[in-house]
C-alpha atoms as a PDB file:
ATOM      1  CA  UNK A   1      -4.452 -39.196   2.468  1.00  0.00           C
ATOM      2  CA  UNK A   2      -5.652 -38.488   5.550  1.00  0.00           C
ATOM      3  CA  UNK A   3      -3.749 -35.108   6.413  1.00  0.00           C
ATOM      4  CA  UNK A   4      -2.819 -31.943   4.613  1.00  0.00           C
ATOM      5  CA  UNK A   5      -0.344 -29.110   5.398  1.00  0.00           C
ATOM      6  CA  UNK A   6      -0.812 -25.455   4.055  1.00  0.00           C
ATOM      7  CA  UNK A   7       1.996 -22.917   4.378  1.00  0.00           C
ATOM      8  CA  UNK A   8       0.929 -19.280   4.026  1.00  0.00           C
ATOM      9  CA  UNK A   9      -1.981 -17.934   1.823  1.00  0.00           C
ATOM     10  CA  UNK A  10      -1.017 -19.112  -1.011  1.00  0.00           C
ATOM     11  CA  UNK A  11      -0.341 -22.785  -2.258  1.00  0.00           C
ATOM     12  CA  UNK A  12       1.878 -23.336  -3.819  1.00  0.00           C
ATOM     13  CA  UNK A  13       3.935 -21.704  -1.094  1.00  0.00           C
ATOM     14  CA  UNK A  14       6.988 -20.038  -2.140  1.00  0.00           C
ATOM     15  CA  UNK A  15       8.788 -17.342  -0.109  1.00  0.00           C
ATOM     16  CA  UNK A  16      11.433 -14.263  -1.489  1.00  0.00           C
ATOM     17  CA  UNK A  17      13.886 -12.914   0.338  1.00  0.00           C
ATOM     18  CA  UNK A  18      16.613  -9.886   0.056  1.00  0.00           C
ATOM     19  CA  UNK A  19      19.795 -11.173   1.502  1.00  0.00           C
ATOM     20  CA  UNK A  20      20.910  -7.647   2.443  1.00  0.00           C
ATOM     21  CA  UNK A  21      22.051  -7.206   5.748  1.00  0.00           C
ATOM     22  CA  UNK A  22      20.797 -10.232   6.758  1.00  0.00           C
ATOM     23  CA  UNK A  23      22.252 -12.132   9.461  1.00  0.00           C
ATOM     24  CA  UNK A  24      24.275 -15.027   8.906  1.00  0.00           C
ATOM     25  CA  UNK A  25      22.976 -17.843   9.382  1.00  0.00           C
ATOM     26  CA  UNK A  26      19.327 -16.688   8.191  1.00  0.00           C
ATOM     27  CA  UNK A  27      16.496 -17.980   9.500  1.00  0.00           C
ATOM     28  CA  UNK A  28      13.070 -19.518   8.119  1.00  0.00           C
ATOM     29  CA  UNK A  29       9.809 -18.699   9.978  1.00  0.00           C
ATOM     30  CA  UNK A  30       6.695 -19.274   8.471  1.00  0.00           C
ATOM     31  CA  UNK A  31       2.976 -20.331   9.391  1.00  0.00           C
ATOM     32  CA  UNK A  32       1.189 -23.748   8.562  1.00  0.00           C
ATOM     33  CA  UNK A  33      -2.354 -25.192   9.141  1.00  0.00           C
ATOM     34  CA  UNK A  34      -2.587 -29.082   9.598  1.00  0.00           C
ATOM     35  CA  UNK A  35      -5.335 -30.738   8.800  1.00  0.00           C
ATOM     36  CA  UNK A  36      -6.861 -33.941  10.174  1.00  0.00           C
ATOM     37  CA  UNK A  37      -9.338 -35.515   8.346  1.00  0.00           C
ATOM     38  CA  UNK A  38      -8.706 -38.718  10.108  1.00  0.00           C
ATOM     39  CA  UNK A  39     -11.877 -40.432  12.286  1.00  0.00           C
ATOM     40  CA  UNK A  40     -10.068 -40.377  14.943  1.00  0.00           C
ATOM     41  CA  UNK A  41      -7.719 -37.201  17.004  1.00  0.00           C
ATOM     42  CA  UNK A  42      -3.900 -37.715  16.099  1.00  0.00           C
ATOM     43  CA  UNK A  43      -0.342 -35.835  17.344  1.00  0.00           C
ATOM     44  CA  UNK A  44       1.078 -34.111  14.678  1.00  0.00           C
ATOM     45  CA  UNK A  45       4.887 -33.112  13.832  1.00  0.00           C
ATOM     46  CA  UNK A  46       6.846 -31.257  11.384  1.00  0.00           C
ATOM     47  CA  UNK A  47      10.253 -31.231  10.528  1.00  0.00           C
ATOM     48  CA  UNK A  48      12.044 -30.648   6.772  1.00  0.00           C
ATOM     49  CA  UNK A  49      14.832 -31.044   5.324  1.00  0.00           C
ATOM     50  CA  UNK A  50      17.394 -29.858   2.542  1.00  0.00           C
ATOM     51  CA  UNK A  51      20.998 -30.459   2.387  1.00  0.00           C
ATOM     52  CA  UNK A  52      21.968 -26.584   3.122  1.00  0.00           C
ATOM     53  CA  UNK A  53      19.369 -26.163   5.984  1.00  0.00           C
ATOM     54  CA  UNK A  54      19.211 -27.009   8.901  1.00  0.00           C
ATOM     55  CA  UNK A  55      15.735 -27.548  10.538  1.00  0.00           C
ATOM     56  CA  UNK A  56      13.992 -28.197  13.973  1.00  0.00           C
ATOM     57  CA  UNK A  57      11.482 -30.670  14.567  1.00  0.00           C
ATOM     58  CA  UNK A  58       8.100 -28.902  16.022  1.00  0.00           C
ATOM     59  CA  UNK A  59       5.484 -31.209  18.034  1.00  0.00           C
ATOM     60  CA  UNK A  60       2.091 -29.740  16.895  1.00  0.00           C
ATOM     61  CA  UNK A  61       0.209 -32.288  19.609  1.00  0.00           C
ATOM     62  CA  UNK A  62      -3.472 -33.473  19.290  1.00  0.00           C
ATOM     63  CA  UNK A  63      -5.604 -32.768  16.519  1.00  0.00           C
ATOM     64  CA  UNK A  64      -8.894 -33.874  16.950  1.00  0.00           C
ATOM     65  CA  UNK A  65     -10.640 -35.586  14.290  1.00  0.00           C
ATOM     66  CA  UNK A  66     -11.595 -33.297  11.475  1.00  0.00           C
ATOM     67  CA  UNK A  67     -10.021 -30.277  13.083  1.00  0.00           C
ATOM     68  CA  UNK A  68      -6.857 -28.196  12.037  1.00  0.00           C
ATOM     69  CA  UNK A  69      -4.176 -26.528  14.267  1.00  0.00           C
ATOM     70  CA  UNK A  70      -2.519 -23.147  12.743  1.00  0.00           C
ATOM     71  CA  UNK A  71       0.756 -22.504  14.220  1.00  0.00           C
ATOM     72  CA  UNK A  72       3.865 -19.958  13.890  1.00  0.00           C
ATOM     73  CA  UNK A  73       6.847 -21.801  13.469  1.00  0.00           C
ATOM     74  CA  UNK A  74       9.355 -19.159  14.245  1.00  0.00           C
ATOM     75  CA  UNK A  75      13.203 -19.630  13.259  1.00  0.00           C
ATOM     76  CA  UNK A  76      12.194 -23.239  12.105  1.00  0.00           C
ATOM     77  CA  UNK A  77      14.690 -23.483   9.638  1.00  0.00           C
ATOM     78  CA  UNK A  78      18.333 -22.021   9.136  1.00  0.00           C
ATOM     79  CA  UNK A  79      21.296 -21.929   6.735  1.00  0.00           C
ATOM     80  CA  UNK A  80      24.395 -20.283   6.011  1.00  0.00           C
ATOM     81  CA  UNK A  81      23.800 -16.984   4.342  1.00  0.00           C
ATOM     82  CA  UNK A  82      24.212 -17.211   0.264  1.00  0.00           C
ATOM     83  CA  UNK A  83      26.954 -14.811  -1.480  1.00  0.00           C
ATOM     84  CA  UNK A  84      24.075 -14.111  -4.564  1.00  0.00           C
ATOM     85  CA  UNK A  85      20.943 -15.030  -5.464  1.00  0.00           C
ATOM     86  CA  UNK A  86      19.955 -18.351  -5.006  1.00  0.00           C
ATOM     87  CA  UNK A  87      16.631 -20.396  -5.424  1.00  0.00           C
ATOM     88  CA  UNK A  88      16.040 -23.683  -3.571  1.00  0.00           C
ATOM     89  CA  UNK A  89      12.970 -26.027  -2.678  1.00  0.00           C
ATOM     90  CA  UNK A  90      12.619 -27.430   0.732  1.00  0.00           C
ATOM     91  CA  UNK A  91      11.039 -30.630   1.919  1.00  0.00           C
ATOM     92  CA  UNK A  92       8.569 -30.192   4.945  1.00  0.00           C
ATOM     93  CA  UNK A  93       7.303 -33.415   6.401  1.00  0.00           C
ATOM     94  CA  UNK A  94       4.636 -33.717   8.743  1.00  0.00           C
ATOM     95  CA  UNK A  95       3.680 -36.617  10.336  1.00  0.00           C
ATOM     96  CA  UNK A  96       0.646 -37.893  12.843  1.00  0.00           C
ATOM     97  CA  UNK A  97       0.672 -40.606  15.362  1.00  0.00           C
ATOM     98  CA  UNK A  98      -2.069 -42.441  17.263  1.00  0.00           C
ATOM     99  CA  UNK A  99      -0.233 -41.875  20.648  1.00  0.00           C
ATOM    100  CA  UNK A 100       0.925 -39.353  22.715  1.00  0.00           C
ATOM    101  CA  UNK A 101       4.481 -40.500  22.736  1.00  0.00           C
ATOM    102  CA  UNK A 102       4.813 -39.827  19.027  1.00  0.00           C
ATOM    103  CA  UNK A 103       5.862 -43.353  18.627  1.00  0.00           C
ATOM    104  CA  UNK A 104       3.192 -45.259  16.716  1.00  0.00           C
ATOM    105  CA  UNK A 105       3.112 -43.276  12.902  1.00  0.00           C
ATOM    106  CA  UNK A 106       0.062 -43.381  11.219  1.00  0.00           C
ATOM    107  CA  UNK A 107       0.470 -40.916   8.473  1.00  0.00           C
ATOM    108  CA  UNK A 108       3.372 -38.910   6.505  1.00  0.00           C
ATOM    109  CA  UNK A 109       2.506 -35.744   4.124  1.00  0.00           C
ATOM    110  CA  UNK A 110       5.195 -34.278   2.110  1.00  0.00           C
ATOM    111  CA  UNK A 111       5.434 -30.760   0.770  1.00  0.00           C
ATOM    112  CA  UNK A 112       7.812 -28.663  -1.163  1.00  0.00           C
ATOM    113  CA  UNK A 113       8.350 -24.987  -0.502  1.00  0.00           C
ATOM    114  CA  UNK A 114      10.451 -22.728  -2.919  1.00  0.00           C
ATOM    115  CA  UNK A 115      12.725 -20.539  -1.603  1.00  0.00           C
ATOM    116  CA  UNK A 116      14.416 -17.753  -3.455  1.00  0.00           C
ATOM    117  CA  UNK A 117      17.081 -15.457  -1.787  1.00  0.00           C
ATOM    118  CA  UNK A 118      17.613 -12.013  -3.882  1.00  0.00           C
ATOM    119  CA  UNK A 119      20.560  -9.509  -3.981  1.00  0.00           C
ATOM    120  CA  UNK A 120      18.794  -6.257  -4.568  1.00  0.00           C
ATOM    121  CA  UNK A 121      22.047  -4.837  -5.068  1.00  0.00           C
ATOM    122  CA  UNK A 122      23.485  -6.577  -7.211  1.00  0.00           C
ATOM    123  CA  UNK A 123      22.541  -4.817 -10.251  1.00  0.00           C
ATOM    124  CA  UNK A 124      19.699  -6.614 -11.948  1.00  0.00           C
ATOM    125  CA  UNK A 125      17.014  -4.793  -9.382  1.00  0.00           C
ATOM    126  CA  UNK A 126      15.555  -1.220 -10.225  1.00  0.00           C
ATOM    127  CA  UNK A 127      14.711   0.266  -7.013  1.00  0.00           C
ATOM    128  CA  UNK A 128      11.596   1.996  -7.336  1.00  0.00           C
ATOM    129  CA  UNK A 129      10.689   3.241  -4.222  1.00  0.00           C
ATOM    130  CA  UNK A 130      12.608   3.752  -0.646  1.00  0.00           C
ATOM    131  CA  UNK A 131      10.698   4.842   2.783  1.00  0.00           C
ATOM    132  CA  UNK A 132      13.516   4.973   4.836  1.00  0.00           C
ATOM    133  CA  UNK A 133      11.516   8.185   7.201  1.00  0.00           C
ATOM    134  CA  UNK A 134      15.119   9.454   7.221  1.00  0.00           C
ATOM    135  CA  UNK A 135      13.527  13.320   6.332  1.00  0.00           C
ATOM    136  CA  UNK A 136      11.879  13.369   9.793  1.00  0.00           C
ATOM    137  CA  UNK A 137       8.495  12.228   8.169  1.00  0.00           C
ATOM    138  CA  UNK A 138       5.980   9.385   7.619  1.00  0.00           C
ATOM    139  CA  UNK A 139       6.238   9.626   3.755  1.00  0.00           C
ATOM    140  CA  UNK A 140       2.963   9.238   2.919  1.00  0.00           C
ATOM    141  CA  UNK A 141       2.023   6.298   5.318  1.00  0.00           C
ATOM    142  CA  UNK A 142      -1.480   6.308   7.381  1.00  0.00           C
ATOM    143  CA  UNK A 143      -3.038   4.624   9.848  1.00  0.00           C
ATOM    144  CA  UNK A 144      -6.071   3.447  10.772  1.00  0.00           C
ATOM    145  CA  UNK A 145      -8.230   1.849  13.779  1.00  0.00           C
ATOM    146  CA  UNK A 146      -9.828  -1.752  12.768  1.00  0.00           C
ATOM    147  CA  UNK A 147     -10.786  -2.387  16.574  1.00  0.00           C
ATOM    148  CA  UNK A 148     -10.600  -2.079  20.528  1.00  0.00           C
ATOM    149  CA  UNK A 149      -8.573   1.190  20.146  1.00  0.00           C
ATOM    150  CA  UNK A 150      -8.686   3.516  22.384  1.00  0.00           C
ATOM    151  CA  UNK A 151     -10.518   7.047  20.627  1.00  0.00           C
ATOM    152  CA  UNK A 152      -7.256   9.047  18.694  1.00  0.00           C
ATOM    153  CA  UNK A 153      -5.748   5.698  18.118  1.00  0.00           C
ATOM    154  CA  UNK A 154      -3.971   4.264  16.493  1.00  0.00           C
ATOM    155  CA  UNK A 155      -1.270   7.296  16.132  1.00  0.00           C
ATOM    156  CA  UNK A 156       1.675   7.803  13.692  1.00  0.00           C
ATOM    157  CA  UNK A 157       5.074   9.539  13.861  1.00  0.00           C
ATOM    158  CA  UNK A 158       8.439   9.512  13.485  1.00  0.00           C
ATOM    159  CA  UNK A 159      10.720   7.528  16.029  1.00  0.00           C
ATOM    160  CA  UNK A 160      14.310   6.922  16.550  1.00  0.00           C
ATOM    161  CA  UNK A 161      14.267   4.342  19.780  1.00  0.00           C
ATOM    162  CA  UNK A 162      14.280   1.225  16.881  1.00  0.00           C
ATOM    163  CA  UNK A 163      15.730   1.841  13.627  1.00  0.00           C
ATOM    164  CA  UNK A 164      17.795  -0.053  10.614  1.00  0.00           C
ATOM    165  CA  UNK A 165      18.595   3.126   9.084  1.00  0.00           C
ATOM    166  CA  UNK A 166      19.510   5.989  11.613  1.00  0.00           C
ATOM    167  CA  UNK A 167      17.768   8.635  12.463  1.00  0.00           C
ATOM    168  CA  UNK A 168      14.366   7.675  12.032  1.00  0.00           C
ATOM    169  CA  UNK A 169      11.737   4.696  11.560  1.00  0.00           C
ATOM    170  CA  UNK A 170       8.288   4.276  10.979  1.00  0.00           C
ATOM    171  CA  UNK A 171       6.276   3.885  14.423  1.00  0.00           C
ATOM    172  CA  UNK A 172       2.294   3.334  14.817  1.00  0.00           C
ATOM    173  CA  UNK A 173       1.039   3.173  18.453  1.00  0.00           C
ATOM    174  CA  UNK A 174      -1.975   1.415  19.625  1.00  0.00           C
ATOM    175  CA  UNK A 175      -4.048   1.856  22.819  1.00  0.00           C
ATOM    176  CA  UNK A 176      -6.014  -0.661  23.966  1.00  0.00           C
ATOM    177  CA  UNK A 177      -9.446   0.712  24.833  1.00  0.00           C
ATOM    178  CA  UNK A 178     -10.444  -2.226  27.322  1.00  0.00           C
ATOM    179  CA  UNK A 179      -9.966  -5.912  28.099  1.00  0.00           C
ATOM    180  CA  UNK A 180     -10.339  -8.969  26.207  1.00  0.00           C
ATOM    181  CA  UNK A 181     -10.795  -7.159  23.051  1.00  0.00           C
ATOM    182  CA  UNK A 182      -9.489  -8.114  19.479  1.00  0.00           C
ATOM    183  CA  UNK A 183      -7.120  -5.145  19.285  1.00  0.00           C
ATOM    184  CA  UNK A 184      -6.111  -4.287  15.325  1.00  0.00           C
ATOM    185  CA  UNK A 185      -5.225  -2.122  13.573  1.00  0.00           C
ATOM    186  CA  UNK A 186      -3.433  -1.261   9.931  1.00  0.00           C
ATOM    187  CA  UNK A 187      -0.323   0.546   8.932  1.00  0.00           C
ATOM    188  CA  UNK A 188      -0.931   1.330   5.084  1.00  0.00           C
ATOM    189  CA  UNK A 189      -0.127   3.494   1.832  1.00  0.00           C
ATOM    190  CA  UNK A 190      -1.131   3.344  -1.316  1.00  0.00           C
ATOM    191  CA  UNK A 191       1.801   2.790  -4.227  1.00  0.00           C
ATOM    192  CA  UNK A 192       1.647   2.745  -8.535  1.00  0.00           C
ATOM    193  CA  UNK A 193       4.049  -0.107  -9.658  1.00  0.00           C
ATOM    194  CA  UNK A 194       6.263   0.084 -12.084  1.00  0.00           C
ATOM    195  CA  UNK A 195       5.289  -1.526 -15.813  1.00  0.00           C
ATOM    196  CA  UNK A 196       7.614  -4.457 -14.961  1.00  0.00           C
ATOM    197  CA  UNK A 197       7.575  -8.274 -15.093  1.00  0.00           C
ATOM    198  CA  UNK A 198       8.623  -8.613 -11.393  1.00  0.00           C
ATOM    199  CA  UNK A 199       7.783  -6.031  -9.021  1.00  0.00           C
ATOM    200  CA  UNK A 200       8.357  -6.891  -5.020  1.00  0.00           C
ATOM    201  CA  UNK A 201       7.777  -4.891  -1.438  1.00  0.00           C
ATOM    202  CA  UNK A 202      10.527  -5.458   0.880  1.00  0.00           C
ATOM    203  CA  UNK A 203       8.934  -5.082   3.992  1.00  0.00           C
ATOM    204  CA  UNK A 204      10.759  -4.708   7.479  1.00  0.00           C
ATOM    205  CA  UNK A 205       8.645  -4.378  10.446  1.00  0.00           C
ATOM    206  CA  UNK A 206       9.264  -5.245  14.301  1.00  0.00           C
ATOM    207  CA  UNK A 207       6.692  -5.652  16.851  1.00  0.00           C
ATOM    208  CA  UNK A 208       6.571  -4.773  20.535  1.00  0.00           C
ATOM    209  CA  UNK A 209       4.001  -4.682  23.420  1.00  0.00           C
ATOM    210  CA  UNK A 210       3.366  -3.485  27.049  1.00  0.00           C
ATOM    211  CA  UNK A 211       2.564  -6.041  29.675  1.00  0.00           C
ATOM    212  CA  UNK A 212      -0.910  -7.396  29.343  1.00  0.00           C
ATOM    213  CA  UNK A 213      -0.879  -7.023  25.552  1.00  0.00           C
ATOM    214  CA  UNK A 214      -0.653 -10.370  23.537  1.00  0.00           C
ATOM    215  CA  UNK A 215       0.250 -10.263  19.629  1.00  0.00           C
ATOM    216  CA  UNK A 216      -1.468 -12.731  17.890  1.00  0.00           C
ATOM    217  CA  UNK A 217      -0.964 -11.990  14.357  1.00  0.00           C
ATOM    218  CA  UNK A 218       0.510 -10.074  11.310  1.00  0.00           C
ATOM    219  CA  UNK A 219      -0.988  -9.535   7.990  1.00  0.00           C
ATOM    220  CA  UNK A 220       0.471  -8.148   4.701  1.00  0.00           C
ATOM    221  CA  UNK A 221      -3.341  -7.436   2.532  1.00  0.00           C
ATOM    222  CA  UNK A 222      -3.034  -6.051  -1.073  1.00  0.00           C
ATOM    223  CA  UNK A 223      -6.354  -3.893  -1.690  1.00  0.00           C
ATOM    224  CA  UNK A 224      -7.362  -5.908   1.305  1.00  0.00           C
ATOM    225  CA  UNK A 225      -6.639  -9.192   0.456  1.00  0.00           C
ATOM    226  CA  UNK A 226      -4.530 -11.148   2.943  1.00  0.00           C
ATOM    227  CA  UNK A 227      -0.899 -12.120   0.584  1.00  0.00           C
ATOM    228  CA  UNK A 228       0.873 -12.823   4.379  1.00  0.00           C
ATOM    229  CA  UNK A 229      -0.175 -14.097   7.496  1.00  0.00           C
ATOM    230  CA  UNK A 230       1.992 -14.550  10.085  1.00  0.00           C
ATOM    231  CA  UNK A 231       0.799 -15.723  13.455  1.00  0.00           C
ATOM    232  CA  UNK A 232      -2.748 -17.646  14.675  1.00  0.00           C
ATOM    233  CA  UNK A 233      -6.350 -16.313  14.422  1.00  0.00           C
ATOM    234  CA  UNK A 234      -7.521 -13.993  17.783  1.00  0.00           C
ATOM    235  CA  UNK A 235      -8.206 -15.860  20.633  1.00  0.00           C
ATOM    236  CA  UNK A 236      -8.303 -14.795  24.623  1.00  0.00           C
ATOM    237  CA  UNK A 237      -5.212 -17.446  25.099  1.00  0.00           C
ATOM    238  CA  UNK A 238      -2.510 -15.288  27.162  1.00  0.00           C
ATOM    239  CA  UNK A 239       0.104 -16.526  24.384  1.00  0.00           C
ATOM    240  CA  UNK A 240       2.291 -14.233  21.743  1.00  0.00           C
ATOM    241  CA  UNK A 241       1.740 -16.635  18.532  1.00  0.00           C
ATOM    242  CA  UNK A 242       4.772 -13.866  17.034  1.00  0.00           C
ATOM    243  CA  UNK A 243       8.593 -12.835  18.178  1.00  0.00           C
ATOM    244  CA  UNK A 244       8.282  -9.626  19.835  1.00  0.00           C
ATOM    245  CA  UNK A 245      10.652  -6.819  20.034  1.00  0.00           C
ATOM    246  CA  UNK A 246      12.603  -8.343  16.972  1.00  0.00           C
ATOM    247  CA  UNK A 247      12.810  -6.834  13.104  1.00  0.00           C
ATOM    248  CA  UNK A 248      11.411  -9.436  10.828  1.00  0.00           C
ATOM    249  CA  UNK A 249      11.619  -9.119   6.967  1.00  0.00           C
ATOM    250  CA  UNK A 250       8.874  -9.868   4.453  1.00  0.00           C
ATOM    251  CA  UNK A 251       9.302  -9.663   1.014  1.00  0.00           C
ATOM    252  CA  UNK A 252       5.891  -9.533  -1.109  1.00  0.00           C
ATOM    253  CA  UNK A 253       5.164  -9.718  -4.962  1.00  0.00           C
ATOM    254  CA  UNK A 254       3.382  -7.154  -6.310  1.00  0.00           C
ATOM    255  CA  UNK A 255       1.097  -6.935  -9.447  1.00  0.00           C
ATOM    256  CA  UNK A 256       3.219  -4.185 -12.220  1.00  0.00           C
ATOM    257  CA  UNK A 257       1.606  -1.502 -13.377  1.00  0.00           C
ATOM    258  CA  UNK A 258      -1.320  -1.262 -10.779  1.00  0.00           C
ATOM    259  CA  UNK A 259      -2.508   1.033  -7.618  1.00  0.00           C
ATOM    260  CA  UNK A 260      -1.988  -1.168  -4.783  1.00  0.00           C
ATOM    261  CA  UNK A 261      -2.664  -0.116  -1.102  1.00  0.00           C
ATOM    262  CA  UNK A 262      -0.324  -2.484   0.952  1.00  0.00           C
ATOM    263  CA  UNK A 263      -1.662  -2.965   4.347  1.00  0.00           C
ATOM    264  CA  UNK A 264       0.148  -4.005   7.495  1.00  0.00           C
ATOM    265  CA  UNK A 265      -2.187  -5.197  10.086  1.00  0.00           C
ATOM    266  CA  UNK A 266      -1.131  -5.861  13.827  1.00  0.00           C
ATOM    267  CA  UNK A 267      -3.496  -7.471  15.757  1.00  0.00           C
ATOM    268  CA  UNK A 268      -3.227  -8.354  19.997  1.00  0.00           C
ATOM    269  CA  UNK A 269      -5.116  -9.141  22.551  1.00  0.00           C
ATOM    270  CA  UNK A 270      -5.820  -6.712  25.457  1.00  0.00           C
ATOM    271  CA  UNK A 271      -5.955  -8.324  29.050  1.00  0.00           C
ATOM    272  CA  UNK A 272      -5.670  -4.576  30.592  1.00  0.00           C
ATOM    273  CA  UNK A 273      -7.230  -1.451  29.605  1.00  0.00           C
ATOM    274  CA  UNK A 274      -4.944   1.874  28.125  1.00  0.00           C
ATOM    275  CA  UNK A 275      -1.333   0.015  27.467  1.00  0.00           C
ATOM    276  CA  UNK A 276       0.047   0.532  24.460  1.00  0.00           C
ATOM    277  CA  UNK A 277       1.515  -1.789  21.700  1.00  0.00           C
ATOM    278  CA  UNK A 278       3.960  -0.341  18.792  1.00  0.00           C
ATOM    279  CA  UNK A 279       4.597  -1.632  14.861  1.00  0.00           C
ATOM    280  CA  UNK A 280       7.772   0.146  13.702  1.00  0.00           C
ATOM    281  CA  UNK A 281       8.707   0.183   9.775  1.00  0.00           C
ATOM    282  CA  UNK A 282      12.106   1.457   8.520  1.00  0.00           C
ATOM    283  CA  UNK A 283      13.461   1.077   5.353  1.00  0.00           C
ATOM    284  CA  UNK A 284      10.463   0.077   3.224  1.00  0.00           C
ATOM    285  CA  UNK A 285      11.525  -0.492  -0.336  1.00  0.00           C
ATOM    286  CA  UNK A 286       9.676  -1.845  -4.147  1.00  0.00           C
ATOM    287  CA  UNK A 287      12.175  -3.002  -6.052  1.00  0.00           C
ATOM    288  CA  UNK A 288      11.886  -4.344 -10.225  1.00  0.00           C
ATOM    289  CA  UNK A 289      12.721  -6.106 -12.791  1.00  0.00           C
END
């Protein structure tokens, strides 16, 4: 075969999520790479399909020969939202043509993704640990400059303009410290999990940036190791490769019985200098079983 699809970090992808207060109809996003190991450039497109989804078809356009595109699909996928846990396995197909016009099909690649919707109340979950921020603090979560902040940034606090759980959220602020710089930097904290056979984060985070300010991408590391990656690689395109000003959940296994620093890293490019970007987290939870 002459093409290849990867979804996420890890392959085989599957992806968890908590169904609690979700919206209904949820929504899939998730990131792929195609690959074209053709000899010759070809236009790429991905759809899937399951019989309780319903899914978009996305035209990745020209891949040259040998090359690969990495792309956000955001809300590619939708269904109603289940009543209980519920585990599934989606069909994505990509496909690459010769011509423009997507009409003369050269190639089909097929790949299955698991997906498993949790009920963390429903009883079977032990909730280990809750960061809802609702005592007026940070609860134990840092921050830290990766690059292109401006000095005494990133900062941390406290904030009630975006919240799940009222009063308070989560809020790191960066400050670009010129233009056309890789701007990054990490929300962490560092957590012992319980001595269980399935230990997860539940992660909600939402993004948002001041004119000028692009975000390109947002990664979940354990002990530094990317687990999530959401978005493209830097670049000086004036493009957001994420949603913006939208709370997006991510729900991560985590090894039991370890110290594990969980790292949220928001990265943007800066096309003005001293404009600030914001990463809010509310209601940050590890949950086990």
């Amino acid at each position: 075969m002459s093409i290849d699809l990867k979804v996420g970090q890890i392959d085989p992808p599957s992806i968890i999520t908590d169904i609690i207060n979700l919206p209904d109809p949820v929504k899939l996003g998730i990131t792929i790479t195609a690959y074209n190991y053709d000899g010759v450039g070809l236009y790429f497109k991905i759809d899937g399909y399951n019989a309780a989804w319903t899914f978009g078809t996305v035209n990745l356009g020209l891949i040259g020969a040998g090359g690969n595109l990495q792309q956000n699909l955001d809300q590619f996928g939708s269904r109603a939202r289940p009543a209980a846990e519920t585990a599934e396995t989606i069909t994505l197909r990509l496909r690459a043509y010769t011509d423009a016009g997507y009409l003369n099909l050269k190639w089909t690649y097929l790949k299955t993704l698991d997906v498993l919707f949790i009920k963390s109340d429903d009883g079977s979950w032990i909730q280990d640990f809750l960061n809802n921020f609702d005592d007026g603090t940070v609860q134990g979560w840092a921050v830290a400059n990766e690059s292109g902040n401006d000095a005494g940034f990133p900062t941390i606090g406290v904030a009630n303009d975006f919240v799940l759980s009222p009063p308070w959220s989560c809020k790191m602020t960066q400050r670009a410290a010129g233009i056309n710089l890789n701007l990054r930097a990490r929300l962490w904290k560092l957590f012992n999990t319980p001595n269980r056979s399935t230990v997860l984060a539940l992660i909600d985070i939402r993004n948002s940036r001041a004119a000028n300010l692009y975000v390109k991408y947002i990664q979940i590391q354990l002990d530094g190791t990317v687990n999530v990656y959401l978005g493209k690689p830097w670049d000086t395109a004036v493009s957001d490769y994420l949603p913006i000003d939208r709370w997006t959940r991510i729900v991560v296994p985590l090894p039991g019985n370890s110290a594990v620093t969980i790292r949220i890293v928001h990265c943007l490019l800066t096309k003005a200098a001293t404009i600030d970007a914001q990463l809010w987290l509310d209601d940050f939870k590890i949950i086990s079983k």
